[in-house]
C-alpha atoms as a PDB file:
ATOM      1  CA  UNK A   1       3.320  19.086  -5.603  1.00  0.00           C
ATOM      2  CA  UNK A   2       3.200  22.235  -6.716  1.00  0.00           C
ATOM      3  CA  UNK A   3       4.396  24.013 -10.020  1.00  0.00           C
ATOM      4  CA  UNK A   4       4.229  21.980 -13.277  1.00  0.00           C
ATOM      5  CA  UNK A   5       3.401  19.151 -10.756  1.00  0.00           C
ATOM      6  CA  UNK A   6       0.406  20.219  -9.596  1.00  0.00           C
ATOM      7  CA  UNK A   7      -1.966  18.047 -12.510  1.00  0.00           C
ATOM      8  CA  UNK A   8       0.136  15.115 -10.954  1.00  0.00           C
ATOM      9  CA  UNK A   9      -1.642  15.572  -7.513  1.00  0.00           C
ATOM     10  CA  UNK A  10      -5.315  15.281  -9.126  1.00  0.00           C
ATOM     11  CA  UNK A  11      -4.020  12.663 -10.933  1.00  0.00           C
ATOM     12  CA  UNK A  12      -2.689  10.538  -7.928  1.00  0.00           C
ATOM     13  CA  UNK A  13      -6.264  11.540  -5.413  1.00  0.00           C
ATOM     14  CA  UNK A  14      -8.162   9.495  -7.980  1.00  0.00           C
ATOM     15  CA  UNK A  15      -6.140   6.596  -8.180  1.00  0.00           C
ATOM     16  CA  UNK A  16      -5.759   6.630  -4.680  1.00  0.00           C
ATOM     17  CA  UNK A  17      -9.613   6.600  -4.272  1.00  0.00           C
ATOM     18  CA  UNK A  18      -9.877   3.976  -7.145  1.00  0.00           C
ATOM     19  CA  UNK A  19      -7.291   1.686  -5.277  1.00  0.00           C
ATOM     20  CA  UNK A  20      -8.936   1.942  -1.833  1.00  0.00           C
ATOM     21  CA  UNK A  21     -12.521   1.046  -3.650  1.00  0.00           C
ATOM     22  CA  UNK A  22     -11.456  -2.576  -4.305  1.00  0.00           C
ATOM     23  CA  UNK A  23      -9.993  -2.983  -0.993  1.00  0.00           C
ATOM     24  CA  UNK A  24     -11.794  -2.694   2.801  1.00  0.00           C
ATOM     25  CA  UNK A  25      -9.712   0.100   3.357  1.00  0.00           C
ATOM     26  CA  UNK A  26     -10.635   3.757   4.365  1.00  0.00           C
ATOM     27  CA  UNK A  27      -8.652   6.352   3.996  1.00  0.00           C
ATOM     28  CA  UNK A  28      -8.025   8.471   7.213  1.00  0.00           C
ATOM     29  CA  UNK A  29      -5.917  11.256   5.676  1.00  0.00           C
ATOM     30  CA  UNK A  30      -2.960  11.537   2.794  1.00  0.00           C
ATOM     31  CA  UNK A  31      -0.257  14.519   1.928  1.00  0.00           C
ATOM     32  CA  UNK A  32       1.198  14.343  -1.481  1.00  0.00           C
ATOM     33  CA  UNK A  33       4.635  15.515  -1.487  1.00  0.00           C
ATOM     34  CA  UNK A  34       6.538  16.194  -4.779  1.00  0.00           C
ATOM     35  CA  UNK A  35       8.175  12.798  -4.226  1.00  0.00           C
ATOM     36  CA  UNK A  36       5.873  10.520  -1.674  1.00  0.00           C
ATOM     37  CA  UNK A  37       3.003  10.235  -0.115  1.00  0.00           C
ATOM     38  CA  UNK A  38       1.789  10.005   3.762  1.00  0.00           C
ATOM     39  CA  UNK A  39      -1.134   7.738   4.125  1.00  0.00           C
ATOM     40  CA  UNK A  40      -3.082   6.918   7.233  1.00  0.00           C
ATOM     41  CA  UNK A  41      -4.993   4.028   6.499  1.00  0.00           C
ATOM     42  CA  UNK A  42      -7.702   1.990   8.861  1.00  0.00           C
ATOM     43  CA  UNK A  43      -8.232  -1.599   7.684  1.00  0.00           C
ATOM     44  CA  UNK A  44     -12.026  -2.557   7.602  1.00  0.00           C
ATOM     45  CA  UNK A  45     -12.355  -6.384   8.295  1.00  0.00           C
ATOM     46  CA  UNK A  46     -16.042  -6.190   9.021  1.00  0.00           C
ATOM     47  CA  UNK A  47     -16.522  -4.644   5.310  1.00  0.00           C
ATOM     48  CA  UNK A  48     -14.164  -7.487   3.710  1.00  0.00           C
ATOM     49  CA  UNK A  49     -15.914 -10.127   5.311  1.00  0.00           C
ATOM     50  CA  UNK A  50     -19.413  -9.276   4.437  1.00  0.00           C
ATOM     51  CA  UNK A  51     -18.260  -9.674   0.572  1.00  0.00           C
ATOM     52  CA  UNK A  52     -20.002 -12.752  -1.378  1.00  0.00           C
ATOM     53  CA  UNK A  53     -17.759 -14.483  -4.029  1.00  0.00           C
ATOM     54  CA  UNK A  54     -18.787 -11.920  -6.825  1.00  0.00           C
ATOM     55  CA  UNK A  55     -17.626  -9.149  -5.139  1.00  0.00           C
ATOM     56  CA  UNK A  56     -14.279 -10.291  -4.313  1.00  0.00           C
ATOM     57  CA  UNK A  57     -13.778 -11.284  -7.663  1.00  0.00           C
ATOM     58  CA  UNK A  58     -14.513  -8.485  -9.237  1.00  0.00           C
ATOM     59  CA  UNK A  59     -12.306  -6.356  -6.781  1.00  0.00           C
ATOM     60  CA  UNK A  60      -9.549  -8.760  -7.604  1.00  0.00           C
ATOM     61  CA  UNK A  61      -9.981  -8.498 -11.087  1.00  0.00           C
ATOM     62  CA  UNK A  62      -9.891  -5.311 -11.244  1.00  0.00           C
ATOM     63  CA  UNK A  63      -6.850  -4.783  -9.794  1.00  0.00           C
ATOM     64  CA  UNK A  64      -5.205  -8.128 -11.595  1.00  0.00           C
ATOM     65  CA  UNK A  65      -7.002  -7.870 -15.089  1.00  0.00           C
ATOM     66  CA  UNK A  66      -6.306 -11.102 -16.830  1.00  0.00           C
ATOM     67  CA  UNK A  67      -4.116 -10.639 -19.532  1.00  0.00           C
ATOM     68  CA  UNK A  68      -4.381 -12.391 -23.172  1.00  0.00           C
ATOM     69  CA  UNK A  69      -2.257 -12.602 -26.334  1.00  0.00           C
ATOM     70  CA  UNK A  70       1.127 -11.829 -27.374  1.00  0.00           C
ATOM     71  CA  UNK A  71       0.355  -7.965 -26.413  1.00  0.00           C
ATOM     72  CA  UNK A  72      -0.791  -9.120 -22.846  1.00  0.00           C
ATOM     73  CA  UNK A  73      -4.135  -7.237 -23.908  1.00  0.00           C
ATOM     74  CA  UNK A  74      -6.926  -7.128 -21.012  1.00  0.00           C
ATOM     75  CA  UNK A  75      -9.963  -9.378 -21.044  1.00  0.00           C
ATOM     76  CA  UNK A  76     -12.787  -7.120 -20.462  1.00  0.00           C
ATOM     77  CA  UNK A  77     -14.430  -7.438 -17.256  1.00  0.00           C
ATOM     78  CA  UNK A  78     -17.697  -8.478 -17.800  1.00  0.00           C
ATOM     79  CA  UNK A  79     -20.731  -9.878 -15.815  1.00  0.00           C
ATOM     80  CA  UNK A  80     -20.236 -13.062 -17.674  1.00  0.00           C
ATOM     81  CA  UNK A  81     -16.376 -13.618 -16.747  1.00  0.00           C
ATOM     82  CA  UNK A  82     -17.353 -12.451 -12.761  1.00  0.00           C
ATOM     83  CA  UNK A  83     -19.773 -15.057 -12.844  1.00  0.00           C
ATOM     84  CA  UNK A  84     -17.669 -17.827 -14.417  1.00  0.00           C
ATOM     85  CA  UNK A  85     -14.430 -16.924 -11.859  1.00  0.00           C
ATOM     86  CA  UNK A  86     -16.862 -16.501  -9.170  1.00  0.00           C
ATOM     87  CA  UNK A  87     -18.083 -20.429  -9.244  1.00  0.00           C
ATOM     88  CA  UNK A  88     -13.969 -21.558  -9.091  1.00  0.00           C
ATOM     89  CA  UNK A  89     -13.327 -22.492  -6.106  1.00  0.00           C
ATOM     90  CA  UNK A  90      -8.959 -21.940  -6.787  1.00  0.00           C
ATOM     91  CA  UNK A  91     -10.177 -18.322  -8.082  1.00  0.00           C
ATOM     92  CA  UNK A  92     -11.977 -17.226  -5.124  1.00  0.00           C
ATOM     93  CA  UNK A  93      -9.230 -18.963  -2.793  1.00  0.00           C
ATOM     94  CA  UNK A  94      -6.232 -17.175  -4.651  1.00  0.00           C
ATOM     95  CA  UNK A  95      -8.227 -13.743  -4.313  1.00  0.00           C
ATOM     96  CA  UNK A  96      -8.635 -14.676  -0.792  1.00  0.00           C
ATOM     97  CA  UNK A  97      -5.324 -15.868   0.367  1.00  0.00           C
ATOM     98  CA  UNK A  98      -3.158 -13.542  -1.300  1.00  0.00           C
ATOM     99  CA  UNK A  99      -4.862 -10.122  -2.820  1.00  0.00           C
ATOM    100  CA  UNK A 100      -7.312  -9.228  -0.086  1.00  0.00           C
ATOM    101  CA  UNK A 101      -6.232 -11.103   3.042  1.00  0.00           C
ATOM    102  CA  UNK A 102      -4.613  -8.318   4.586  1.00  0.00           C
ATOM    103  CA  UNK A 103      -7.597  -6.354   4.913  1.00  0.00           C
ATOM    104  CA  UNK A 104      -9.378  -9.490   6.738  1.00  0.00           C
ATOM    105  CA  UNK A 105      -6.420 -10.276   8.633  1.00  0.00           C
ATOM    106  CA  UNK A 106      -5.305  -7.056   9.835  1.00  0.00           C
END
């Protein structure tokens, strides 16, 4: 990325490293190309499954805010709603079975 692309490739390392802080996931190496990116990737079960119920929630919600009204605005993510999703049993489940379980399973 190089050129007028170059504030793209800043841009990119700290989603990347936002991304791979809700997920049990480090980050072995990357090259950003002008159109890609190589990743090499280790999955870290042992992290995942030392999570309580809070913390998975919150990682999930993070990454899938829930959306609200007509303009699909984001509920804030407070230590009120992590609490209240934490103690649903369908909440924790769905974070489990589909968001994160490839970093357990892997």
């Amino acid at each position: 990325m190089g050129g007028e692309n170059e504030h793209r490739k800043e841009w990119a390392a700290e989603l990347l490293s936002e991304l791979l802080q809700c997920y049990a996931i480090d980050l072995q190496a990357y090259a950003l190309m002008s159109n890609h990116v190589h990743l090499v990737l280790r999955p870290r079960p042992d992290v995942a499954a030392a999570w309580g119920q809070k913390q998975l929630v919150e990682r999930g919600l993070t990454q899938f805010p829930i959306r609200i009204g007509n303009g699909m605005d984001t509920l804030p993510l407070t230590p009120e709603l992590i609490t209240s999703r934490s103690r649903s049993a369908d909440t924790v489940a769905e974070y489990t079975d589909h968001e994160l379980v490839c970093v357990v399973n892997s």
